[in-house]
Protein backbone atom coordinates (compact mmCIF):
# COMPACT_ATOMS: atom_id res chain seq x y z
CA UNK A 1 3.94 -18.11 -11.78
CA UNK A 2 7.29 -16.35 -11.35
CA UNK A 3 8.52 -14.40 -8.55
CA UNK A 4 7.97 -10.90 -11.26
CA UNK A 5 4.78 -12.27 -11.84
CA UNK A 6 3.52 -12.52 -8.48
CA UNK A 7 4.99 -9.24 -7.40
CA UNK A 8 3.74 -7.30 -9.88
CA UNK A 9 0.63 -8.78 -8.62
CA UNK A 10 0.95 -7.36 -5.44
CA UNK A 11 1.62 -3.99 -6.17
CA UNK A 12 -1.01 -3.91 -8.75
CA UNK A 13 -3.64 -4.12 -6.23
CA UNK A 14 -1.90 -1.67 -3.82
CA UNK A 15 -2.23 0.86 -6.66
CA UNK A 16 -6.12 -0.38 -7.68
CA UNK A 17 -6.75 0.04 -3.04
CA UNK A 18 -5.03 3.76 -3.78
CA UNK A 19 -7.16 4.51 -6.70
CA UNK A 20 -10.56 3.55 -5.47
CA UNK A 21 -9.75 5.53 -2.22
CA UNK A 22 -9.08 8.67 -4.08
CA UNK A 23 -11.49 7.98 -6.72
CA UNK A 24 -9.72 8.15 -10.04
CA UNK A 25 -10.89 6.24 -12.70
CA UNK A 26 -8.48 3.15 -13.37
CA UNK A 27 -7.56 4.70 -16.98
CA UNK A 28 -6.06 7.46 -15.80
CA UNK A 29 -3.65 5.85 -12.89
CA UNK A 30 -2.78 2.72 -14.97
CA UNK A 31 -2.13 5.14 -18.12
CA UNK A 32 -0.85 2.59 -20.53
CA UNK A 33 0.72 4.62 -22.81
CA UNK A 34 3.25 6.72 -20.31
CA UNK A 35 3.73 3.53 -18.74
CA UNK A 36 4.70 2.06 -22.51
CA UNK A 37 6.87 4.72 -22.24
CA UNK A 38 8.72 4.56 -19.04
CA UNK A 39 9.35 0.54 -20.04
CA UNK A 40 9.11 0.42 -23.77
CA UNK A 41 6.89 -2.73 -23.33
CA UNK A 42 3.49 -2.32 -26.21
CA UNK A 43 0.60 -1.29 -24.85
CA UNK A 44 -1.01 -4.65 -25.17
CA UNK A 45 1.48 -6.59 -23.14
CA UNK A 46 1.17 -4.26 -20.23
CA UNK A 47 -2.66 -4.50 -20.44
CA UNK A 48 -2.46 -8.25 -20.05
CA UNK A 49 0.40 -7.55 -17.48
CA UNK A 50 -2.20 -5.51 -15.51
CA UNK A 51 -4.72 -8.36 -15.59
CA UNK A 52 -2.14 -11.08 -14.27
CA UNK A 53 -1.81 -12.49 -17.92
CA UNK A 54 1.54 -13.35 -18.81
CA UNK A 55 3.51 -12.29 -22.07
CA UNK A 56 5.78 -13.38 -24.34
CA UNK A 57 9.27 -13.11 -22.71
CA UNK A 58 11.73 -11.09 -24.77
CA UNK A 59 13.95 -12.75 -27.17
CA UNK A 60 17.96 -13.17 -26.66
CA UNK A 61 19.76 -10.29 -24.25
CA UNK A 62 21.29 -8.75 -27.10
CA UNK A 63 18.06 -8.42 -29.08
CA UNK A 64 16.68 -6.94 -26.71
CA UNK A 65 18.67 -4.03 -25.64
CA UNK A 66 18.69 -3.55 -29.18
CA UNK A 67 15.12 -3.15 -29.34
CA UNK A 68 15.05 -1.11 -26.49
CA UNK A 69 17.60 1.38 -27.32
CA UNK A 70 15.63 1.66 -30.71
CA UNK A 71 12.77 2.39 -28.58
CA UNK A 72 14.50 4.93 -26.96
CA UNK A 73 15.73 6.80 -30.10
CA UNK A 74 11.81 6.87 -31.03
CA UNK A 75 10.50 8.51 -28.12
CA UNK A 76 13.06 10.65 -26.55
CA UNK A 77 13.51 13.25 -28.54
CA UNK A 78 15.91 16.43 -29.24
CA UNK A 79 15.29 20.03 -30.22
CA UNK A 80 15.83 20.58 -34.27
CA UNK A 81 18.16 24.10 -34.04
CA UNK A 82 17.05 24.98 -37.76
CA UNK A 83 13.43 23.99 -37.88
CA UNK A 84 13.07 24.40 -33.66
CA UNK A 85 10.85 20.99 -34.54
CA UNK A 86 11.75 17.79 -32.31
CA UNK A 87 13.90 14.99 -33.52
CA UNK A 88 15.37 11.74 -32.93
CA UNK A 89 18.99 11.71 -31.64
CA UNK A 90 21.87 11.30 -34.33
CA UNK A 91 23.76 8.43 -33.79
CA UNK A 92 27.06 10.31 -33.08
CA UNK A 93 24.91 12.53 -30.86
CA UNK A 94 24.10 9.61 -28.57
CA UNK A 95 27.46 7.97 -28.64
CA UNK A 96 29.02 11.39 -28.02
CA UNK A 97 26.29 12.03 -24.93
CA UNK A 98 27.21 8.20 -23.70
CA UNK A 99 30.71 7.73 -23.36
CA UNK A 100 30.71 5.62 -26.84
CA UNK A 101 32.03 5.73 -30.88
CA UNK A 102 29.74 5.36 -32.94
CA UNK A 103 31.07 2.43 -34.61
CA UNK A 104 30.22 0.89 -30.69
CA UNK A 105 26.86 2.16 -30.76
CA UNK A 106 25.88 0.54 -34.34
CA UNK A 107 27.01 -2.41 -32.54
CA UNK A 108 24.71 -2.46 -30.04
CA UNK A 109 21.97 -1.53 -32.34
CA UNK A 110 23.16 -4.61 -34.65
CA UNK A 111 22.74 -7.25 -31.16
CA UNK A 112 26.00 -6.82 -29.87
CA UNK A 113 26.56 -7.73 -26.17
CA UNK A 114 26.97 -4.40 -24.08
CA UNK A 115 29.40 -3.86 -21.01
CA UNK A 116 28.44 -2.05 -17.61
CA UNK A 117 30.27 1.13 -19.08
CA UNK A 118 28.07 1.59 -22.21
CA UNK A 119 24.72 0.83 -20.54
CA UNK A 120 25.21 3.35 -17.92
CA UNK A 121 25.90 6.03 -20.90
CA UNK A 122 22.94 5.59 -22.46
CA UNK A 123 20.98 5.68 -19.25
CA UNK A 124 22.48 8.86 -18.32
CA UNK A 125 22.08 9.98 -21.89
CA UNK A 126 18.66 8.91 -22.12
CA UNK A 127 17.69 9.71 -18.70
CA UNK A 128 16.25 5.87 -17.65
CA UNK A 129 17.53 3.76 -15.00
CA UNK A 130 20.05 1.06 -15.76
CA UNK A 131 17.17 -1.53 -15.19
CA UNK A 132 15.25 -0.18 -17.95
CA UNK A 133 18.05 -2.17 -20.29
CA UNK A 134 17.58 -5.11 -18.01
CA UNK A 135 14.08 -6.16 -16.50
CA UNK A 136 11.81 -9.15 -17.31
CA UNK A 137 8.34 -6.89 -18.24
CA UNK A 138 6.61 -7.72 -15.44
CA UNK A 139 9.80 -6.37 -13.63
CA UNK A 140 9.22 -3.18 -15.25
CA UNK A 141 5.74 -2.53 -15.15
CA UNK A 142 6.04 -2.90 -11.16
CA UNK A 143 9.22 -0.35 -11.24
CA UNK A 144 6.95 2.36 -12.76
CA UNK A 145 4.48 1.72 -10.45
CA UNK A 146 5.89 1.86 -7.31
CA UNK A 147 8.35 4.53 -8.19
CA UNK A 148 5.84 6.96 -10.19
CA UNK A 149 1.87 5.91 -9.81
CA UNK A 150 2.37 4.76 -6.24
CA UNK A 151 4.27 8.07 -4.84
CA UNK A 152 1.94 10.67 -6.72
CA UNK A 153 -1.80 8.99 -5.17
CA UNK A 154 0.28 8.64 -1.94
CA UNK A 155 1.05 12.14 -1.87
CA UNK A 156 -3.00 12.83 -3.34
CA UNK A 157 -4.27 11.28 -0.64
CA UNK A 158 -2.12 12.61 1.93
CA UNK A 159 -4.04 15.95 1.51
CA UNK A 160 -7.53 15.35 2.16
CA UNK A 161 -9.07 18.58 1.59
CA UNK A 162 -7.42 18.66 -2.06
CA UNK A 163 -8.97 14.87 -3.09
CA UNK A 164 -12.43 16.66 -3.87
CA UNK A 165 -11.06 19.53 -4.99
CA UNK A 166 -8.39 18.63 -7.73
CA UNK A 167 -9.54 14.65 -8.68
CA UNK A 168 -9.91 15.86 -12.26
CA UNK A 169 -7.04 17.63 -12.61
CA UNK A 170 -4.75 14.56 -11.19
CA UNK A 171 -6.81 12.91 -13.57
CA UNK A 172 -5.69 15.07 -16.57
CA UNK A 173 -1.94 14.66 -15.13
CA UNK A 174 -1.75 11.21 -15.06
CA UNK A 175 -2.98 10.73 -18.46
CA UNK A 176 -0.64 13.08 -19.95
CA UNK A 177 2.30 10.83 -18.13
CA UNK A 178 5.37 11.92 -19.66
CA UNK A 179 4.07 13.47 -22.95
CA UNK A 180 5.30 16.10 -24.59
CA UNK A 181 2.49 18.92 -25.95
CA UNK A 182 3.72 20.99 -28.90
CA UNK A 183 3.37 24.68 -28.08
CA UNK A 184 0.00 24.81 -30.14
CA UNK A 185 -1.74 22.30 -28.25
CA UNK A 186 -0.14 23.48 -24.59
CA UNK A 187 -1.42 27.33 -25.76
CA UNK A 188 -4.99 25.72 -26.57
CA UNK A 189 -5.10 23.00 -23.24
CA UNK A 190 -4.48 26.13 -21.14
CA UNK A 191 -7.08 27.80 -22.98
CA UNK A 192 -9.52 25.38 -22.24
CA UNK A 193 -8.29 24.82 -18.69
CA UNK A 194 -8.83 29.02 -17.32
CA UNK A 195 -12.66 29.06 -20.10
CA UNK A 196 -12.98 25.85 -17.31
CA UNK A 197 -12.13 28.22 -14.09
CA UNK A 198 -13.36 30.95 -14.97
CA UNK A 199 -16.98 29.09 -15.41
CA UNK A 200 -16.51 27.49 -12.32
CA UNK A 201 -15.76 30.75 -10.30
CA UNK A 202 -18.78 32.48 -12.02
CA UNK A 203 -16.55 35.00 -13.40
C-alpha cells in the first residue's frame, strides 16, 4: 500500500475517534458529495477511499488537469447579470480571471501540459489550492479532511456544553458542505428551521 494510502488511513480514523466522541452520524462528517467537491474525485471512488479500497489512479498528467479543470467549470459557478440565474464561467472569463488567453486555456482543456504560472491562475480564479491540480486521490481526500472535517469537530468538541445542544444542527452543516441553496429553497430551509424552534421553545 502506498505512502497516500496509508495516510489517508490514518487520518480517516482520527476523524471516525472525533465523530463517535461527538456523536454525529458518519454520513454527515464523511459527506461524500462536498468532499466530491472539494477534490473532484466521484463519489464512488471516495467511498472506497474511505473504506481503505484503492482506485483507479488517474490517467496521464495532462488528462487529468484537463478533467479537473472541466470539473471545476461544472461546479463553480458565476452569477447570470440578465437572468440573475447561476452559470458556468466563459472561457475568456476564466482566462481573463487567471492570468491566461484563451487560446492557452483551450489548451489546457485539450491535454496540454500546464506551467507553475497558469495553475496558480486558475487556483486563484477558482478559489482551490494548487494541490487540487496535483494530488494522487487518496492525497486529496486526506487534504479535505484534515483541513475542513478535522478543524470543524475539533472546534465542536472543544465546547462541551454546545455538543448536546447543537449535534443536529452541525449535522445539517456538514451535509450541506459547500452547496449552494437557491433563494427558494434557503427562504423555505429557514422556514422549517424557526417552525423547528419555535416548537422546541413552546412558543
Amino acid at each position: 500500500m502506498s505512502h497516500g494510502y496509508e495516510h489517508l488511513a490514518r487520518t480517516v480514523r482520527e476523524v471516525d475517534e472525533l465523530r463517535a466522541e461527538s456523536g454525529l452520524d458518519r454520513a454527515s462528517v464523511f459527506n461524500l458529495r462536498d468532499l466530491s467537491f472539494h477534490t473532484s474525485l466521484p463519489e464512488a471512488d471516495i467511498r472506497r477511499l474511505l473504506d481503505g479500497e484503492p482506485v483507479e489512479p488517474p490517467g496521464s498528467a495532462a488528462a487529468e488537469l484537463a478533467r479537473r479543470i472541466a470539473f471545476l467549470r461544472e461546479t463553480r459557478l458565476t452569477v447570470d447579470e440578465q437572468t440573475g440565474g447561476r452559470r458556468p464561467y466563459t472561457t475568456a472569463e476564466i482566462a481573463a480571471g487567471s492570468g491566461m488567453t484563451p487560446q492557452w486555456h483551450g489548451k489546457l482543456l485539450n491535454h496540454s501540459t500546464p506551467n507553475i504560472w497558469h495553475g496558480a491562475g486558475l487556483a486563484r480564479f477558482f478559489g482551490v489550492p494548487m494541490e487540487f491540480f496535483t494530488q494522487t486521490p487518496p492525497e486529496a481526500v486526506r487534504r479535505v479532511l484534515d483541513r475542513e472535517v478535522i478543524p470543524k469537530l475539533t472546534a465542536f468538541l472543544g465546547s462541551p456544553s454546545e455538543i448536546l445542544r447543537n449535534r443536529h444542527a452541525m449535522q445539517v452543516q456538514l451535509r450541506l458542505g459547500n452547496k449552494e441553496l437557491s433563494p427558494h429553497l434557503e427562504t423555505a430551509l429557514m422556514a422549517f428551521l424557526d417552525a423547528i424552534a419555535r416548537e422546541d421553545s413552546g412558543a
